[in-house]
C-alpha atoms as a PDB file:
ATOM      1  CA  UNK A   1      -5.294 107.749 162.197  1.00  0.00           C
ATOM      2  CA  UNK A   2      -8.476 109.488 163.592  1.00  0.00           C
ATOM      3  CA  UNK A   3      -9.473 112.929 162.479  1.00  0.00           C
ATOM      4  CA  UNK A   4      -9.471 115.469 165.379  1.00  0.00           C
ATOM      5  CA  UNK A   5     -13.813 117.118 164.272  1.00  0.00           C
ATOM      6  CA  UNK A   6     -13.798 118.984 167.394  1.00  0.00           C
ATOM      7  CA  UNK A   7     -13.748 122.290 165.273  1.00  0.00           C
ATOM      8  CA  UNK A   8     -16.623 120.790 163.111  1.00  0.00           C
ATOM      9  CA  UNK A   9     -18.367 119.728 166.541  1.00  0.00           C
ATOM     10  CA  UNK A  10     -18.367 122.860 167.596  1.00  0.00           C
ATOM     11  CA  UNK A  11     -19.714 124.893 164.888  1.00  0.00           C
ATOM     12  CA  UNK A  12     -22.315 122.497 164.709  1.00  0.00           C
ATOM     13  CA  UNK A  13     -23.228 122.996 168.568  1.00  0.00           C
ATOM     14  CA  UNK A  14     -22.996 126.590 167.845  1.00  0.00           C
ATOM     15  CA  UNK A  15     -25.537 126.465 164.973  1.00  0.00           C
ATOM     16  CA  UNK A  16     -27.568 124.862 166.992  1.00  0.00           C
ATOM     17  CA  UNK A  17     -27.462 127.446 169.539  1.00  0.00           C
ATOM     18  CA  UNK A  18     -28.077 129.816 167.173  1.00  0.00           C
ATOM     19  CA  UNK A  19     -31.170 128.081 165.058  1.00  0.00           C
ATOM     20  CA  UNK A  20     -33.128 127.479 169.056  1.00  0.00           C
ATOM     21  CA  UNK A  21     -32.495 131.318 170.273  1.00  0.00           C
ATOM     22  CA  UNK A  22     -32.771 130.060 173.677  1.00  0.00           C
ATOM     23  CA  UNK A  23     -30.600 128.446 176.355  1.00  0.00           C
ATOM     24  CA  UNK A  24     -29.523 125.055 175.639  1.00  0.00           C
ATOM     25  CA  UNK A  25     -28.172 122.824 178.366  1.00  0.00           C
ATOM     26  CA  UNK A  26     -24.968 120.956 177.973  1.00  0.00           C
ATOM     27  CA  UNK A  27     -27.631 117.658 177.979  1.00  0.00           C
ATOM     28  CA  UNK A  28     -29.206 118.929 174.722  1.00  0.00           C
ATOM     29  CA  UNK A  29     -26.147 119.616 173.257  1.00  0.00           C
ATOM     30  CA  UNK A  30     -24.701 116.498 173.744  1.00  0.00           C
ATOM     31  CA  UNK A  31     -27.603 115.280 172.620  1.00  0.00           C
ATOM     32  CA  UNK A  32     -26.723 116.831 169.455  1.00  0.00           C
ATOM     33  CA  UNK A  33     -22.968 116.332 169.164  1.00  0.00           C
ATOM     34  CA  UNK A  34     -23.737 112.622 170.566  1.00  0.00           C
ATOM     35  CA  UNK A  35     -20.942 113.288 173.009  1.00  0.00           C
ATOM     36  CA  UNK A  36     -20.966 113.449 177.302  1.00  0.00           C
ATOM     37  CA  UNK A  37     -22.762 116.108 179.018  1.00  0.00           C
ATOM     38  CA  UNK A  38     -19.006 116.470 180.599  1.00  0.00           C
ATOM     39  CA  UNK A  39     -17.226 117.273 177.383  1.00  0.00           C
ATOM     40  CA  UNK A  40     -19.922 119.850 176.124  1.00  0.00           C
ATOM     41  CA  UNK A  41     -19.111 121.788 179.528  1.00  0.00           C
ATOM     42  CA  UNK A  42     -15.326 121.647 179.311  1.00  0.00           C
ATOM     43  CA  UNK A  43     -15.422 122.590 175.550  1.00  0.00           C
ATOM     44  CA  UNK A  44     -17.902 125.289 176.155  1.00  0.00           C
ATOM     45  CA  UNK A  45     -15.983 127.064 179.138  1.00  0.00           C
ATOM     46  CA  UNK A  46     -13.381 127.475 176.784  1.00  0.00           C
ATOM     47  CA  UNK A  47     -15.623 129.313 174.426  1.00  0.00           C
ATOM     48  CA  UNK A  48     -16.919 131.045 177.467  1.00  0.00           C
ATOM     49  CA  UNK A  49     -13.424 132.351 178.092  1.00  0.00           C
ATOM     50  CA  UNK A  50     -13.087 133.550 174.364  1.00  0.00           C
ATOM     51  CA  UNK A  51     -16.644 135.639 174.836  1.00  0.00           C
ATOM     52  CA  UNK A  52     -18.103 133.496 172.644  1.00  0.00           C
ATOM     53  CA  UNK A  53     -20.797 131.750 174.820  1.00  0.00           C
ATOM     54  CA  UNK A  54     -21.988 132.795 178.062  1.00  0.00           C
ATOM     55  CA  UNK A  55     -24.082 130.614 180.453  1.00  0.00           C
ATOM     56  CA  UNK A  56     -26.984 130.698 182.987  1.00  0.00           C
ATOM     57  CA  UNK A  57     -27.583 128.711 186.027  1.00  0.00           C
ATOM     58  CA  UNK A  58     -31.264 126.791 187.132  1.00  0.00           C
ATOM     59  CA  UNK A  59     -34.489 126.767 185.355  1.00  0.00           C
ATOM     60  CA  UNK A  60     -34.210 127.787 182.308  1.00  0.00           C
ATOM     61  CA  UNK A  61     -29.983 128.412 182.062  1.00  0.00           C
ATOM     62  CA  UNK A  62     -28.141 126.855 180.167  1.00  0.00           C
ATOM     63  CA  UNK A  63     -25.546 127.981 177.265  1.00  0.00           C
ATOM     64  CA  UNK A  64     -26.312 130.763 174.766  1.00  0.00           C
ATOM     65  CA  UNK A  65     -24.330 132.531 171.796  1.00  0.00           C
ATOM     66  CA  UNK A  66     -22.478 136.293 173.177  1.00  0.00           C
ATOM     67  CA  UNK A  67     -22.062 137.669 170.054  1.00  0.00           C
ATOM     68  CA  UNK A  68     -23.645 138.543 166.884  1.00  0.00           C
ATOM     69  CA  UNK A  69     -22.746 135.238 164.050  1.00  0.00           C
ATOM     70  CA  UNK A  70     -21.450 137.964 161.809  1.00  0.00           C
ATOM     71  CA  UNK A  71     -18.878 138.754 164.323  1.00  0.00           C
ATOM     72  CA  UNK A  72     -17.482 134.949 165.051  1.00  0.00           C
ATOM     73  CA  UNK A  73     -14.783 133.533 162.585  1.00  0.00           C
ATOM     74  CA  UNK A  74     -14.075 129.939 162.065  1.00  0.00           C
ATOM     75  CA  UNK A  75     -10.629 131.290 163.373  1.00  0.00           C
ATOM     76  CA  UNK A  76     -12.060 132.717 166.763  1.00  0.00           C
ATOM     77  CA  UNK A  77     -13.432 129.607 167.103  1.00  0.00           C
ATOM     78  CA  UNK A  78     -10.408 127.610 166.074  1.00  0.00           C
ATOM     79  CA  UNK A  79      -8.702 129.653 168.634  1.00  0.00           C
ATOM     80  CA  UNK A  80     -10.786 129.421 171.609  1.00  0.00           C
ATOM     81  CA  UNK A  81      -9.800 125.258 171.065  1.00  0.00           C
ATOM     82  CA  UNK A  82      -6.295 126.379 171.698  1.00  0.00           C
ATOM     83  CA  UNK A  83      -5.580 126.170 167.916  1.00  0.00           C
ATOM     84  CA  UNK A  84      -5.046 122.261 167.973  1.00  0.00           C
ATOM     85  CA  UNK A  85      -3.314 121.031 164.964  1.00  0.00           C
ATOM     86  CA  UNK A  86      -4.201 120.954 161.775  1.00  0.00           C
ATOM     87  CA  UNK A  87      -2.607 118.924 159.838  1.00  0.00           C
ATOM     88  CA  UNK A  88      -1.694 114.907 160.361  1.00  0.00           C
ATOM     89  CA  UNK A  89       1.335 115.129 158.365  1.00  0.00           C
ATOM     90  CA  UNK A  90       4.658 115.035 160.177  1.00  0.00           C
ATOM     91  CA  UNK A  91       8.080 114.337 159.188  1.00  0.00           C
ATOM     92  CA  UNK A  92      10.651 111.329 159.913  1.00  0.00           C
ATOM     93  CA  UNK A  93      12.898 111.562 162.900  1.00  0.00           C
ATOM     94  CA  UNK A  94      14.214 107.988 162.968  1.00  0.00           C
ATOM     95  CA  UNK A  95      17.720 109.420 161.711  1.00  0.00           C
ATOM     96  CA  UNK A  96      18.073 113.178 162.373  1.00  0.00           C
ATOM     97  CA  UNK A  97      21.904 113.038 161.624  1.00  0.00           C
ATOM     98  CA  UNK A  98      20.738 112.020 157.978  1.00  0.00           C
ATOM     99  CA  UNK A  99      21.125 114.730 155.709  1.00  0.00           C
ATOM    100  CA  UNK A 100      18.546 113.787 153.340  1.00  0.00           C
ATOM    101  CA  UNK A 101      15.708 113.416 156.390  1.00  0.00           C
ATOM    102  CA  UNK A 102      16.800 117.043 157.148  1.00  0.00           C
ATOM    103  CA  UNK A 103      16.984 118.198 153.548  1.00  0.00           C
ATOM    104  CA  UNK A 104      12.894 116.082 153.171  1.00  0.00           C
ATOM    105  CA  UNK A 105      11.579 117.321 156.787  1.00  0.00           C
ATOM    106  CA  UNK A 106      12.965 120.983 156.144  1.00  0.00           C
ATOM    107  CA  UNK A 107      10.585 120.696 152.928  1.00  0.00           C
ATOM    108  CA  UNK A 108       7.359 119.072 154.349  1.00  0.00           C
ATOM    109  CA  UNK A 109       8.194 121.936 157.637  1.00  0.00           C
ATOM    110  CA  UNK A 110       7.865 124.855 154.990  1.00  0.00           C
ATOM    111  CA  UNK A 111       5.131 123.389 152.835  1.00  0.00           C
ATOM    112  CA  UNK A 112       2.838 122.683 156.001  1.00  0.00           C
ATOM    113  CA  UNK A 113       3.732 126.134 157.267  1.00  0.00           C
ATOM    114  CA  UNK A 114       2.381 127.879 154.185  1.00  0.00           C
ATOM    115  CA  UNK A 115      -0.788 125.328 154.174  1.00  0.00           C
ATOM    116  CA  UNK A 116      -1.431 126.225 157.833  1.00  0.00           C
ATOM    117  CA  UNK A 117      -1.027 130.217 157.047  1.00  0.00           C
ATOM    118  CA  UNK A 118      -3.836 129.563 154.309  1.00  0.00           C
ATOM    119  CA  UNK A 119      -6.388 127.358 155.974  1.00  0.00           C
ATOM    120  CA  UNK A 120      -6.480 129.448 159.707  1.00  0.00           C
ATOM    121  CA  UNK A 121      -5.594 132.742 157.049  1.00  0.00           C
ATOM    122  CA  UNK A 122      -9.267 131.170 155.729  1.00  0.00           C
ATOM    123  CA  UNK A 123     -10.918 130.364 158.437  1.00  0.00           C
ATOM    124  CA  UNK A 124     -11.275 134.045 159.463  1.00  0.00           C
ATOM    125  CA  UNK A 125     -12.815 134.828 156.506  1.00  0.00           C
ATOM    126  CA  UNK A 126     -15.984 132.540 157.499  1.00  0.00           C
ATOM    127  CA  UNK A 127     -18.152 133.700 159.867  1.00  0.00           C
ATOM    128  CA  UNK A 128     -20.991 132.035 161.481  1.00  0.00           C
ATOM    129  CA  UNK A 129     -23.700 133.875 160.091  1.00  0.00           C
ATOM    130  CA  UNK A 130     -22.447 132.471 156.526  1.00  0.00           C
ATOM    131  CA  UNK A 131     -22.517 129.336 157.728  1.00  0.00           C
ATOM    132  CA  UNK A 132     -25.936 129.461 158.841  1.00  0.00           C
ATOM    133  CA  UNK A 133     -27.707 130.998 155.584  1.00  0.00           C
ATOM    134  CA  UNK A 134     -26.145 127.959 154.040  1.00  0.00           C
ATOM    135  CA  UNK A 135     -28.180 125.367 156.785  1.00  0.00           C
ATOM    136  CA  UNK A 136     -30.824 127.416 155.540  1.00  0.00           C
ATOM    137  CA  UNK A 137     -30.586 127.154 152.285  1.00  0.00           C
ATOM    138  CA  UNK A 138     -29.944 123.252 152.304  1.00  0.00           C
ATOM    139  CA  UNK A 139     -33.209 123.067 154.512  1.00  0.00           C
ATOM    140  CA  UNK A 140     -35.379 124.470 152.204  1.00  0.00           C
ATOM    141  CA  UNK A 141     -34.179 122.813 149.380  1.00  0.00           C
ATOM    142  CA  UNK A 142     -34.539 119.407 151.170  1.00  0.00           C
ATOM    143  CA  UNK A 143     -38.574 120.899 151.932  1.00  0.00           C
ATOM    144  CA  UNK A 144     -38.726 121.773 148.552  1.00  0.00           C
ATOM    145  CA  UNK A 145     -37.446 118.080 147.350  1.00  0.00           C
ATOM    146  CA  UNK A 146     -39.244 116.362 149.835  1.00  0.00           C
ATOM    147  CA  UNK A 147     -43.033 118.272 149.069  1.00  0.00           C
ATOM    148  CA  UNK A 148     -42.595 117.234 145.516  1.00  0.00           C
ATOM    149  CA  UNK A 149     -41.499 114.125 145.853  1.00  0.00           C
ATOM    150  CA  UNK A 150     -44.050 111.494 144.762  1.00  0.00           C
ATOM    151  CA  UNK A 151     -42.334 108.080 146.084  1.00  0.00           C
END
């Protein structure tokens, strides 16, 4: 079954944004995501709805970060998806009348409730700006390993 990285995507795209201060057109972006032009604009107007991104027309438009990265959560942006699921585990419903398939999916229900209360319940505790001082610290490390190394 395939993962569903449109969360990751997005934070990356919003990095992105952030690391260029400047416009970037849905082009570049895809660019980055390699993705369509097409889904960069549809995922984006979504954002644009939350007041996360705002956009420009012409020369020089394109999209651009609203809000200060200590002020967006993992969550907001987990939201402005339309809080798409989580978690690929679901429970049988071959024999509903079966009282040990209710007894099991009543279980797996209340365990993946509690799992989803703790990851979203964690993903507004991350803000973007967190985020981004780690790129930054991975990117000097890597220019710190790659100046000294001799191969």
């Amino acid at each position: 079954m395939k993962k569903n990285s449109r969360l990751s995507a997005v934070l990356h795209a919003l990095l992105h944004m952030a690391e260029r201060h400047a416009p970037m057109t849905s082009d570049e972006l895809a660019a980055c995501l390699s993705t369509n032009p097409v889904v960069v604009r549809r995922t984006m107007a979504g954002l644009r709805e939350a007041g996360l991104v705002s956009s420009g027309r012409g020369h020089g438009g394109g999209w651009t970060i609203s809000r200060d990265l200590s002020t967006i959560t993992m969550r907001d942006v987990y939201s402005a998806l339309g809080e798409p699921m989580l978690f690929q585990i679901g429970h049988a419903e071959e024999m509903p009348g079966c009282l040990v398939e209710q007894a099991v999916n009543h279980a797996l229900d209340d365990a993946m409730r509690d799992a989803e209360a703790l990851l979203v319940a964690r993903l507004g505790e991350v803000t973007l700006d967190i985020i981004a001082a780690d790129f930054i610290t991975r990117a000097k490390a890597r220019k710190l390993t790659l100046s000294t190394d001799t191969t």
